[in-house]
C-alpha atoms as a PDB file:
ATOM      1  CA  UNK A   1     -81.363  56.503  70.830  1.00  0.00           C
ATOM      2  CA  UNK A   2     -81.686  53.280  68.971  1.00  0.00           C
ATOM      3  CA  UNK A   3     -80.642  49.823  70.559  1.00  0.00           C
ATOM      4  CA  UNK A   4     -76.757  49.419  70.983  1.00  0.00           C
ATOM      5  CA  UNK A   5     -75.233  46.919  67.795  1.00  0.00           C
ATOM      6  CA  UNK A   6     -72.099  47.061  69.505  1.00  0.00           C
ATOM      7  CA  UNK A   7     -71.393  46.596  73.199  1.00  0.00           C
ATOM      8  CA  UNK A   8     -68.306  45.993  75.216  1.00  0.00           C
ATOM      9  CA  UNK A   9     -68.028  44.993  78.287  1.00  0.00           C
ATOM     10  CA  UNK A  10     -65.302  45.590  80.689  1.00  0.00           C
ATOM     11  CA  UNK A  11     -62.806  43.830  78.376  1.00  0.00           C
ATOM     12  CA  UNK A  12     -59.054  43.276  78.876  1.00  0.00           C
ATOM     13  CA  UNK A  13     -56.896  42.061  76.850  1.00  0.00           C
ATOM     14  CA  UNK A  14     -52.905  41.946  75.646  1.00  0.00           C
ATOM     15  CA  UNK A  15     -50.364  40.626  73.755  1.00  0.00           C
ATOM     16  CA  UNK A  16     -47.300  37.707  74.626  1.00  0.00           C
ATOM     17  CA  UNK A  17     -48.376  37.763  78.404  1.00  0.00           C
ATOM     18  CA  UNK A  18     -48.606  42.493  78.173  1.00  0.00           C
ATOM     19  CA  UNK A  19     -51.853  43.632  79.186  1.00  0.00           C
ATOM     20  CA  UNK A  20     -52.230  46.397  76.458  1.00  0.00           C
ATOM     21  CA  UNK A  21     -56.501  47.312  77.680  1.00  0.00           C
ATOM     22  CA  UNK A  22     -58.015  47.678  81.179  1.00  0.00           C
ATOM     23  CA  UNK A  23     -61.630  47.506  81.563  1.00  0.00           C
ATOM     24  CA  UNK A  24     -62.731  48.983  78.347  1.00  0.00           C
ATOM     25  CA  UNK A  25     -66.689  49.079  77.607  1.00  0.00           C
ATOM     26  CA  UNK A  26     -68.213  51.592  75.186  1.00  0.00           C
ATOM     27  CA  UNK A  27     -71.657  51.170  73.740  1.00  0.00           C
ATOM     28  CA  UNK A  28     -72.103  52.076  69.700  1.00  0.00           C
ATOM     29  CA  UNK A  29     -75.554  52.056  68.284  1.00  0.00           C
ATOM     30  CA  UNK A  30     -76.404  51.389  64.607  1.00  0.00           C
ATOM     31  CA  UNK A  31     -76.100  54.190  62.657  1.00  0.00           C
ATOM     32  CA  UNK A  32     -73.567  56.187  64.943  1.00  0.00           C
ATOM     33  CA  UNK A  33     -70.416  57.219  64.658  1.00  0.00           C
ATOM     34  CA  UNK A  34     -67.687  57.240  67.847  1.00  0.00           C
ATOM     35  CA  UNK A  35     -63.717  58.183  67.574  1.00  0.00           C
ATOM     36  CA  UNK A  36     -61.418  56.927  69.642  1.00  0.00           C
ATOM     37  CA  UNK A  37     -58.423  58.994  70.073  1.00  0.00           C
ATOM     38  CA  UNK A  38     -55.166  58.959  71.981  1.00  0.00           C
ATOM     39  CA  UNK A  39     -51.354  59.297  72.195  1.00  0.00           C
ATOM     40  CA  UNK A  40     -49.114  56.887  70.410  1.00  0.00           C
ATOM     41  CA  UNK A  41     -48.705  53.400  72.156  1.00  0.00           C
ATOM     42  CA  UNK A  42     -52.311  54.240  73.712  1.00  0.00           C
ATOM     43  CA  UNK A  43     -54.005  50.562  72.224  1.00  0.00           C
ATOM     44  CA  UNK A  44     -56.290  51.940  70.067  1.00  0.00           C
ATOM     45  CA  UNK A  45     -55.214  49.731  66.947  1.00  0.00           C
ATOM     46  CA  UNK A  46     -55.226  47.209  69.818  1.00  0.00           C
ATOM     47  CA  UNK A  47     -58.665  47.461  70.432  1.00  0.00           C
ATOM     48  CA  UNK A  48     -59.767  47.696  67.180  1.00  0.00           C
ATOM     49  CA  UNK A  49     -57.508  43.765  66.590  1.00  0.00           C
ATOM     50  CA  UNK A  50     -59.092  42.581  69.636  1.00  0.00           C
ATOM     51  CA  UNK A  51     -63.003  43.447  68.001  1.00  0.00           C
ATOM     52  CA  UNK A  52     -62.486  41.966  65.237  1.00  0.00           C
ATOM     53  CA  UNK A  53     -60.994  38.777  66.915  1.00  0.00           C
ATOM     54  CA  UNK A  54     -56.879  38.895  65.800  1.00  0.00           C
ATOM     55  CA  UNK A  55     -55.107  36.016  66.919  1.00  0.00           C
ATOM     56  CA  UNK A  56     -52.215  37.723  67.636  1.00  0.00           C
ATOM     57  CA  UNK A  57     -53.896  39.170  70.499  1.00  0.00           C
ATOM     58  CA  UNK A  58     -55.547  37.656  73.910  1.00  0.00           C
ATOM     59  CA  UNK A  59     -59.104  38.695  75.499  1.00  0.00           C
ATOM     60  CA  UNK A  60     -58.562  38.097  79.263  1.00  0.00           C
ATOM     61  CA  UNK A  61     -61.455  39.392  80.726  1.00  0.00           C
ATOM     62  CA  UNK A  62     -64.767  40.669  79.425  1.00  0.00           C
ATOM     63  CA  UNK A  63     -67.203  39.912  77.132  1.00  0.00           C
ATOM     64  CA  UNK A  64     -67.854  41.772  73.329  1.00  0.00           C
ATOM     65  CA  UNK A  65     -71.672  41.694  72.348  1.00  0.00           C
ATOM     66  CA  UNK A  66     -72.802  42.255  68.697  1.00  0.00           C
ATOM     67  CA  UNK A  67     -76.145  42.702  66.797  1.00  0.00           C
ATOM     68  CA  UNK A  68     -77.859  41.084  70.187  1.00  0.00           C
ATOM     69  CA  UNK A  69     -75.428  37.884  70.272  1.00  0.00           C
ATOM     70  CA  UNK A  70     -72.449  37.366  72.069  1.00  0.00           C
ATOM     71  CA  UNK A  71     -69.348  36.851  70.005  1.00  0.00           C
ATOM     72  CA  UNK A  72     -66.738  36.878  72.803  1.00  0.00           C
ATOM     73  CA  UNK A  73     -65.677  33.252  71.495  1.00  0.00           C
ATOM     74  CA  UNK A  74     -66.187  33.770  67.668  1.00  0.00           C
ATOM     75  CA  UNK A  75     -63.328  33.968  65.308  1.00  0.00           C
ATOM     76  CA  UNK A  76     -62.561  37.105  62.935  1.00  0.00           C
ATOM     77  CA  UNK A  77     -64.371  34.794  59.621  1.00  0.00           C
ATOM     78  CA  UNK A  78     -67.962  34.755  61.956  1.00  0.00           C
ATOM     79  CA  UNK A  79     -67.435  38.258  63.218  1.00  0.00           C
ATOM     80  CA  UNK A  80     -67.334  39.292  59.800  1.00  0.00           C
ATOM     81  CA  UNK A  81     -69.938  37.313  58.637  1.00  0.00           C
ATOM     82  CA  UNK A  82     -72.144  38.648  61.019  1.00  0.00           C
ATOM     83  CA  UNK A  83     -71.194  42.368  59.586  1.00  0.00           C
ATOM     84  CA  UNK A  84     -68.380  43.611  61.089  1.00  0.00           C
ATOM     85  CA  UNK A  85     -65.353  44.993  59.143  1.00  0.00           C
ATOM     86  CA  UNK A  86     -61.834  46.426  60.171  1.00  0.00           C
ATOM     87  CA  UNK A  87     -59.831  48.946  57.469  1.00  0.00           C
ATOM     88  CA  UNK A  88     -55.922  48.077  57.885  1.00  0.00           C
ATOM     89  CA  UNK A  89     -53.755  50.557  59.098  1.00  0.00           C
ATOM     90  CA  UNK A  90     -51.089  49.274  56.502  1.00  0.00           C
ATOM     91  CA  UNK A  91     -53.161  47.358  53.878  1.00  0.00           C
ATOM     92  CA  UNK A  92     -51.118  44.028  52.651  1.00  0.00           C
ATOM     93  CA  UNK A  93     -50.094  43.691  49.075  1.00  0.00           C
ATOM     94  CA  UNK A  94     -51.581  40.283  47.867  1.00  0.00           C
ATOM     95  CA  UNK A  95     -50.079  39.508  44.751  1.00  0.00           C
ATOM     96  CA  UNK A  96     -51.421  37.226  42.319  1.00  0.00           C
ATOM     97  CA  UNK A  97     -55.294  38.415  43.527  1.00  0.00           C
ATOM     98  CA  UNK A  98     -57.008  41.009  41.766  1.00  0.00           C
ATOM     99  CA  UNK A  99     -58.916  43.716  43.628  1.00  0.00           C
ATOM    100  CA  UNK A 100     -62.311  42.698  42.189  1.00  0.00           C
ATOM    101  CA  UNK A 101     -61.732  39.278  42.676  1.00  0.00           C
ATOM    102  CA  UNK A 102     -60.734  39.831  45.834  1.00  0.00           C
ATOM    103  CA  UNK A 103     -64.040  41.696  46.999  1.00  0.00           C
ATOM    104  CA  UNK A 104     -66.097  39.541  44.571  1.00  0.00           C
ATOM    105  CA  UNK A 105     -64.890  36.662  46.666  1.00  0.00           C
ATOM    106  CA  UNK A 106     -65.153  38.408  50.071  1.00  0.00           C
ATOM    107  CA  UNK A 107     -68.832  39.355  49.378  1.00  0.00           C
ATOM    108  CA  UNK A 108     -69.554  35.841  48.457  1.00  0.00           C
ATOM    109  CA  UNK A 109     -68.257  34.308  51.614  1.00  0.00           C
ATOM    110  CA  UNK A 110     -69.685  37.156  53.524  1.00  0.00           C
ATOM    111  CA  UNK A 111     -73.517  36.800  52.467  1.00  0.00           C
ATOM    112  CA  UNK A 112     -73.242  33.030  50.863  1.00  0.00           C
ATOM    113  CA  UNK A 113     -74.791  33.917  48.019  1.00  0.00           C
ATOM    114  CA  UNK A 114     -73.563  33.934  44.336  1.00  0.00           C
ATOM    115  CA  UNK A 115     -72.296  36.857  42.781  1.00  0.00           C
ATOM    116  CA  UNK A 116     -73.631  37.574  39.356  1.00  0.00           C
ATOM    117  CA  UNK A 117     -70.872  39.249  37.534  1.00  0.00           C
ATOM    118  CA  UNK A 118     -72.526  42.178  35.680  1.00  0.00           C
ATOM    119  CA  UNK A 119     -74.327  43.324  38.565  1.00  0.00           C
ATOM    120  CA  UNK A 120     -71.404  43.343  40.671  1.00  0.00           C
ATOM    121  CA  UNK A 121     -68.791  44.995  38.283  1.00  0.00           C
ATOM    122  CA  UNK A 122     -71.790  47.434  37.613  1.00  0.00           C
ATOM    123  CA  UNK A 123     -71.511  48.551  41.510  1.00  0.00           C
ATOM    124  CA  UNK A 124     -68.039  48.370  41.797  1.00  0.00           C
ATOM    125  CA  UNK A 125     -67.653  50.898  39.184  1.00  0.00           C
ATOM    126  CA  UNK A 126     -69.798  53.298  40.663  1.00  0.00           C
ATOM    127  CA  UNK A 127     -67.999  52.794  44.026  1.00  0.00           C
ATOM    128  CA  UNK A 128     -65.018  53.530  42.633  1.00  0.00           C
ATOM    129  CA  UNK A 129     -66.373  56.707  41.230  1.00  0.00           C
ATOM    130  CA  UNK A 130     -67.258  58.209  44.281  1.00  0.00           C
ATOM    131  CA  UNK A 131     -63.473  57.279  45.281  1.00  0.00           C
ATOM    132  CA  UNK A 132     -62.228  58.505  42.300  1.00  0.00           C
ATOM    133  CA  UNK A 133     -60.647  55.385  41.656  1.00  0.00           C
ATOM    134  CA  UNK A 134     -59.442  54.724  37.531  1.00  0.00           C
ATOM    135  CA  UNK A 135     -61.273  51.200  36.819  1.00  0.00           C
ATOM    136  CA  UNK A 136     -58.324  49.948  35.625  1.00  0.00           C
ATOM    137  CA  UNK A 137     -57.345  49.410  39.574  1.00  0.00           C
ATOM    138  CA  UNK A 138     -59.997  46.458  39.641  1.00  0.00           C
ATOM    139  CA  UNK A 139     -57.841  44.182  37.198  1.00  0.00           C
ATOM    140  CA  UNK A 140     -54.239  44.946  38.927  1.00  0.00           C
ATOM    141  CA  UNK A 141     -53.623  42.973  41.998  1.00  0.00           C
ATOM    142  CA  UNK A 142     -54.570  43.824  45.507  1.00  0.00           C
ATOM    143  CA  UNK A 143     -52.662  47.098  46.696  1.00  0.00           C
ATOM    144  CA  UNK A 144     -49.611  45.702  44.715  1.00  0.00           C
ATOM    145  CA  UNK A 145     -47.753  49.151  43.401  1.00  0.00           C
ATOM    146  CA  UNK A 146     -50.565  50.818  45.262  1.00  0.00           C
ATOM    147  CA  UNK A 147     -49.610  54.767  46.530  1.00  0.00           C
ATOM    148  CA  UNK A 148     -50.500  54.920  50.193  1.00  0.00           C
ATOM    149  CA  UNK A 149     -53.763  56.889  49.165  1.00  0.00           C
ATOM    150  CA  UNK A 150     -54.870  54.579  46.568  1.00  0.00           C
ATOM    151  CA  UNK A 151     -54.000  51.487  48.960  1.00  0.00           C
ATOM    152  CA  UNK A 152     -56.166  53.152  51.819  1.00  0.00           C
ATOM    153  CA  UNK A 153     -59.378  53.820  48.649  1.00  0.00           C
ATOM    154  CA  UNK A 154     -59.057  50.170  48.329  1.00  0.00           C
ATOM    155  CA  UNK A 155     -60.252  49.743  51.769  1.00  0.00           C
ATOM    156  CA  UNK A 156     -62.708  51.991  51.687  1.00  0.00           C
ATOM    157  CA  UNK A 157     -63.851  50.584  48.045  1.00  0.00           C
ATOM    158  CA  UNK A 158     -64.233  47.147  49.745  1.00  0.00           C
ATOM    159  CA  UNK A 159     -66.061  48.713  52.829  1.00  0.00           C
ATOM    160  CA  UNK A 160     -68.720  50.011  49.854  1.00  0.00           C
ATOM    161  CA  UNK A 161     -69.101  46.883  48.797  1.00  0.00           C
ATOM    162  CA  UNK A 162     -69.082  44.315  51.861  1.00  0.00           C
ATOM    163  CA  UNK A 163     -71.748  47.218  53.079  1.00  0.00           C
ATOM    164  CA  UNK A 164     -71.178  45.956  57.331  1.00  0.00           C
ATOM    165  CA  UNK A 165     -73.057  47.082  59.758  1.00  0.00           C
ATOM    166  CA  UNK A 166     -70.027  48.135  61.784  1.00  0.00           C
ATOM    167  CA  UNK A 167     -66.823  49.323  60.244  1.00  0.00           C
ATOM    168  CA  UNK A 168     -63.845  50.007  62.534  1.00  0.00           C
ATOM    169  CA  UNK A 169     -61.527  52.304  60.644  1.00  0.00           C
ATOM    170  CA  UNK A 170     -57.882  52.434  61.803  1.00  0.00           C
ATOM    171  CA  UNK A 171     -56.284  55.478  60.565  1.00  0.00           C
ATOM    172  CA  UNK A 172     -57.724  55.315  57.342  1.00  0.00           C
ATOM    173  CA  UNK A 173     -56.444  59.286  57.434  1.00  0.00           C
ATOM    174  CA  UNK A 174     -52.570  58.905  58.017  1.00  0.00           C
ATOM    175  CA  UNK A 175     -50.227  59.631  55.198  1.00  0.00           C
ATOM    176  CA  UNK A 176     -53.070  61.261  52.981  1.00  0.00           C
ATOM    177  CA  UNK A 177     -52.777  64.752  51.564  1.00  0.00           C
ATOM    178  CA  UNK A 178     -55.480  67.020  51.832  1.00  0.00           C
ATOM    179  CA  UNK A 179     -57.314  66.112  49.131  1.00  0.00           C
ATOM    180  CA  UNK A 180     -56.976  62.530  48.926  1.00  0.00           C
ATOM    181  CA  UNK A 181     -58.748  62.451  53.040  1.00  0.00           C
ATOM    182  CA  UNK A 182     -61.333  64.426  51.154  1.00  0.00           C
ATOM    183  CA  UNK A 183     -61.911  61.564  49.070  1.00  0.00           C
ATOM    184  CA  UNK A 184     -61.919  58.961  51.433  1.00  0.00           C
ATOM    185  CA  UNK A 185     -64.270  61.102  53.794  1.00  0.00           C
ATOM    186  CA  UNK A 186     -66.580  61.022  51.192  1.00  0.00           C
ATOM    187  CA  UNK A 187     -66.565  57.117  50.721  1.00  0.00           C
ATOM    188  CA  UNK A 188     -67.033  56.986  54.285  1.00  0.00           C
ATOM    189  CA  UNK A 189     -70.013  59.052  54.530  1.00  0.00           C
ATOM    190  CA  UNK A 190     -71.690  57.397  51.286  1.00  0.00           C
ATOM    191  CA  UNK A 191     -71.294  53.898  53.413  1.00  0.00           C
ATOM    192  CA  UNK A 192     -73.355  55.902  56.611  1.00  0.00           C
ATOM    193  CA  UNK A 193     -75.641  57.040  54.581  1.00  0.00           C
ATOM    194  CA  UNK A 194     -76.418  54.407  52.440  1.00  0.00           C
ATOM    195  CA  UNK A 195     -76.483  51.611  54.994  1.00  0.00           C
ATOM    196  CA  UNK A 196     -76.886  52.896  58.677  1.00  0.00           C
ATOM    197  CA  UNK A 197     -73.886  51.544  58.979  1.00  0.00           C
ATOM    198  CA  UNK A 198     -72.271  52.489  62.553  1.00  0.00           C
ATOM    199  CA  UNK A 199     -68.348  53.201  62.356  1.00  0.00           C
ATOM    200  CA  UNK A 200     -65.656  53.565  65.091  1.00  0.00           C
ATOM    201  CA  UNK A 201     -63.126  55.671  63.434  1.00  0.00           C
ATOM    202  CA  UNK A 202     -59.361  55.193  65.484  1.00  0.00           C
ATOM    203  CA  UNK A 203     -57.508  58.210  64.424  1.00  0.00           C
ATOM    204  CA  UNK A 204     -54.431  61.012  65.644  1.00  0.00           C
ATOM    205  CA  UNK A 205     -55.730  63.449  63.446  1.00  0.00           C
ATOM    206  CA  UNK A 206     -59.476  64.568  62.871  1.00  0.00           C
ATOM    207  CA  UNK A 207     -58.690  65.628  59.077  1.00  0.00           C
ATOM    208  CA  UNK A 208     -61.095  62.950  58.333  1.00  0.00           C
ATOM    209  CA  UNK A 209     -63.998  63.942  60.527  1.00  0.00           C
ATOM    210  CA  UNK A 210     -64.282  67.423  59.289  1.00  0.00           C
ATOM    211  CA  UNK A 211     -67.230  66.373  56.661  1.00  0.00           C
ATOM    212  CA  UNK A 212     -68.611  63.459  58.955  1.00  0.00           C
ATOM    213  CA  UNK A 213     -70.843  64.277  62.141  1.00  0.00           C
ATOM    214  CA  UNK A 214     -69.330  62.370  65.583  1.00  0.00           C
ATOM    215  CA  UNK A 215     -71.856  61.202  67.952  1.00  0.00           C
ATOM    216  CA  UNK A 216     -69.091  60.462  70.835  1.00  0.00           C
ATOM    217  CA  UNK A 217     -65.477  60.689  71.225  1.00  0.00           C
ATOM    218  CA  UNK A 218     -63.551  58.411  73.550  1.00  0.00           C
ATOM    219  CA  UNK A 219     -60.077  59.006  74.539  1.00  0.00           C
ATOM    220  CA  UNK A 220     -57.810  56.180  75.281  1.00  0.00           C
ATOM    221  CA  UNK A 221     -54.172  56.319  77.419  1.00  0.00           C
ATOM    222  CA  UNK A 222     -52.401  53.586  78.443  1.00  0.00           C
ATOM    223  CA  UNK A 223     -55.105  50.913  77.588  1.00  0.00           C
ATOM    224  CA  UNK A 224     -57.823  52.827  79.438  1.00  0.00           C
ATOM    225  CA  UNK A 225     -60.753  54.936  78.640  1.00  0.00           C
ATOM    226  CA  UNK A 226     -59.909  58.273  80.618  1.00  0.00           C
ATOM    227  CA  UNK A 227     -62.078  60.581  78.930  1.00  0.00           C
ATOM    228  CA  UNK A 228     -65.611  60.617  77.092  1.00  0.00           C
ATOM    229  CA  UNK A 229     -68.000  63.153  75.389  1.00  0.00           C
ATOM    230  CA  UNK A 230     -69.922  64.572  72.156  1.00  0.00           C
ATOM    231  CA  UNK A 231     -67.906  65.365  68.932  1.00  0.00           C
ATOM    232  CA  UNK A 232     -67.128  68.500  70.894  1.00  0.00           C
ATOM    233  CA  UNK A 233     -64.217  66.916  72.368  1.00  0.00           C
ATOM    234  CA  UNK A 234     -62.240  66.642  68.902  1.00  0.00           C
ATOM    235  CA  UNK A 235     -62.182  70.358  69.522  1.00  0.00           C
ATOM    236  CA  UNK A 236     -61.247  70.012  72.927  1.00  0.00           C
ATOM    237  CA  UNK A 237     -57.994  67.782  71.699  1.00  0.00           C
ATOM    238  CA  UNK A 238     -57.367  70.018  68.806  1.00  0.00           C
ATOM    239  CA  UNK A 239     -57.038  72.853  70.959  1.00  0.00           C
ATOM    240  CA  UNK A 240     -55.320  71.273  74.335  1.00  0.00           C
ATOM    241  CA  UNK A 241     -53.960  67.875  73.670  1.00  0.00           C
ATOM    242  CA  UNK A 242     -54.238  64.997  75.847  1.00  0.00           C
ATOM    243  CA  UNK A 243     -52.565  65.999  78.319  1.00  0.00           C
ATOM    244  CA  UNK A 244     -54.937  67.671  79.942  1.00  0.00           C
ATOM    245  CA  UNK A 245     -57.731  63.914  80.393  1.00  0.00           C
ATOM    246  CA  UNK A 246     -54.254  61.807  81.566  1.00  0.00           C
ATOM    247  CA  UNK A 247     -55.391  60.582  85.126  1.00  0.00           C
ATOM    248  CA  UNK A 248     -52.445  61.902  87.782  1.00  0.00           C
ATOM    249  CA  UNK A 249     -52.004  58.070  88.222  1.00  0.00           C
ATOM    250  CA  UNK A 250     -51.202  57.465  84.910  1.00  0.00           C
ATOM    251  CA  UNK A 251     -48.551  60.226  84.722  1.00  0.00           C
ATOM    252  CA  UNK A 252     -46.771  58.937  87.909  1.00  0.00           C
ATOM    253  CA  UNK A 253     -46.651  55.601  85.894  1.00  0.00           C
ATOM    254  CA  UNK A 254     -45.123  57.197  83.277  1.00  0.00           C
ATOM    255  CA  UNK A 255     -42.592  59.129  85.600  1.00  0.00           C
ATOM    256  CA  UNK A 256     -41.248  55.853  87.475  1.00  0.00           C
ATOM    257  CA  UNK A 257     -41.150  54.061  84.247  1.00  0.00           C
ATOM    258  CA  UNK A 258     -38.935  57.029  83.064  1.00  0.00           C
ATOM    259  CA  UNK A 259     -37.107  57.826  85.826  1.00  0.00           C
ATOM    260  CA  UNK A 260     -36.507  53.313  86.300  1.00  0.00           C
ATOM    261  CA  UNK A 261     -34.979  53.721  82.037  1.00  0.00           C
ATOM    262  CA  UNK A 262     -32.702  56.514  82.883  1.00  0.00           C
ATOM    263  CA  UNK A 263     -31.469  54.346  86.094  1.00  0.00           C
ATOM    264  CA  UNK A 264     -31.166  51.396  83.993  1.00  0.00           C
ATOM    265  CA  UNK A 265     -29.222  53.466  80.924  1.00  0.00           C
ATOM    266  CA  UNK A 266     -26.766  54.792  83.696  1.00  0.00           C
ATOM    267  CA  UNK A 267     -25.926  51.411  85.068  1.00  0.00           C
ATOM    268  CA  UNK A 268     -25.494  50.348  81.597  1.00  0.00           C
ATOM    269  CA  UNK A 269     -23.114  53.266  80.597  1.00  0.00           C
ATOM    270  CA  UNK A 270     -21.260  52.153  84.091  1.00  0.00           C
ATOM    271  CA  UNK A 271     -21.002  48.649  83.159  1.00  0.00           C
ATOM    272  CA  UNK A 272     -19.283  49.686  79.254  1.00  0.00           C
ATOM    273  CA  UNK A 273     -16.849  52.045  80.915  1.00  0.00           C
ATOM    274  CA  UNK A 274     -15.500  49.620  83.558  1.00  0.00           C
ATOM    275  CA  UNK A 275     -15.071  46.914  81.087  1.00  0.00           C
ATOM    276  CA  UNK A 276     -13.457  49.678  78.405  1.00  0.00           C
ATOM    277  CA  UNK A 277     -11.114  50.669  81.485  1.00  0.00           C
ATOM    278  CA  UNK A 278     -10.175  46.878  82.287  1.00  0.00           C
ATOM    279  CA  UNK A 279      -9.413  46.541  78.707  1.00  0.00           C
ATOM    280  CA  UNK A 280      -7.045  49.735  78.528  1.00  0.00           C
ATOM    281  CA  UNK A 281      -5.171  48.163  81.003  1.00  0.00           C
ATOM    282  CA  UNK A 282      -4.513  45.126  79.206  1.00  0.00           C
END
């Protein structure tokens, strides 16, 4: 087992004054790959935000070490200068930017060293090949009039070419057909291979892990970590769900909170009726 790139330490952390995680820590060494997994409304996307430092969400507790150097306190521009990298769920349209001048100028700022043009359009093109991307795509603007596919092979083109040493990839699989997550698996392994790079892939389904080989799987409810194991837990969920790794605690949670709705929706339905009734009258 090589030395951990990634640690994180009993970190908690929200949104608007929610606490979304509770005491998360997971180890990922360089060159592995983990899944995180879970129902909807679980936090993984929220973890994934919180690594790469989103301002729209607040780390309470905890502390996130990377590459041997705390980075707790750093904003998202050092964490990705210092090789981490985070696929979008729903990739923005920035019009007005073209895709290679978007990753030509995101490679710059991420090493700080000059791009020289032919080199780089050289590699681009043969990153887009593996993607099966038209070259064409490089001169229109950044996912503008993208399909969902092609939007998500633009993140997986720029993950090629940034080359991190940890990629977080957050459902980089939804909305694909079969072939296109084919595609997009095999971007994903080129990056492994190619650069050791170590990847934490959030996803419902496993349609994208079928070519790629898991070295843990972590299952997430509620903001905690409830279950963990080899890549023979994807099976595991395939087959049973998560129903089975929900803590008893977390399930009686869920009941109040359900049964305290239904209480609330009934006093509500009340409340309409006696006013509709006092307005009959009038």
């Amino acid at each position: 087992m090589s030395e951990n790139l990634l640690e994180i330490q009993n970190i908690c952390a929200g949104v608007e004054g929610r606490q979304l995680l509770h005491n998360i820590s997971l180890n990922i060494a360089a060159g592995e790959t983990h899944v995180l997994m879970g129902p909807n409304g679980a936090g993984k996307s929220t973890l994934g935000n919180v690594l790469m430092a989103s301002p729209e969400y607040r780390l309470t507790e905890g502390k996130i070490i990377f590459d041997g150097k705390d980075i707790t306190e750093d904003g998202t521009d050092k964490r990705a200068k210092a090789g981490m990298f985070l696929s979008f769920q729903d990739p923005l349209e920035v019009p007005g930017i073209s895709l290679e001048s978007f990753i030509r100028t995101s490679v710059q700022q991420v090493t700080g060293e000059r791009v020289k043009l032919m080199a780089f359009r050289k590699e681009l093109e043969a990153a887009m090949d593996i993607l099966s991307m038209d070259h064409s795509y490089a001169a229109r603007d950044l996912n503008v009039g993208f399909s969902g596919g092609e939007k998500k092979k633009s993140e997986i083109l720029q993950l090629l070419m940034l080359k991190p040493k940890f990629a977080i990839l957050d459902e980089t699989d939804s909305g694909l057909d079969v072939d296109a997550v084919r595609t997009v698996s095999r971007g994903v392994e080129e990056f492994r291979k190619k650069n050791n790079g170590a990847l934490l892939i959030i996803t419902h389904s496993t349609r994208i892990l079928e070519s790629l080989h898991v070295d843990r799987t972590h299952v997430i409810v509620k903001g905690r970590i409830v279950k963990e194991g080899d890549g023979s837990l994807v099976d595991e969920i395939n087959k049973n769900g998560f129903d089975p790794f929900i803590p008893d605690e977390i399930k009686e949670e869920e009941r109040k909170a359900a049964l305290l709705a239904a209480a609330k929706a009934a006093m509500e339905s009340v409340k309409t009726a006696e006013l509709g009734g006092k307005r009959d009258v009038r």
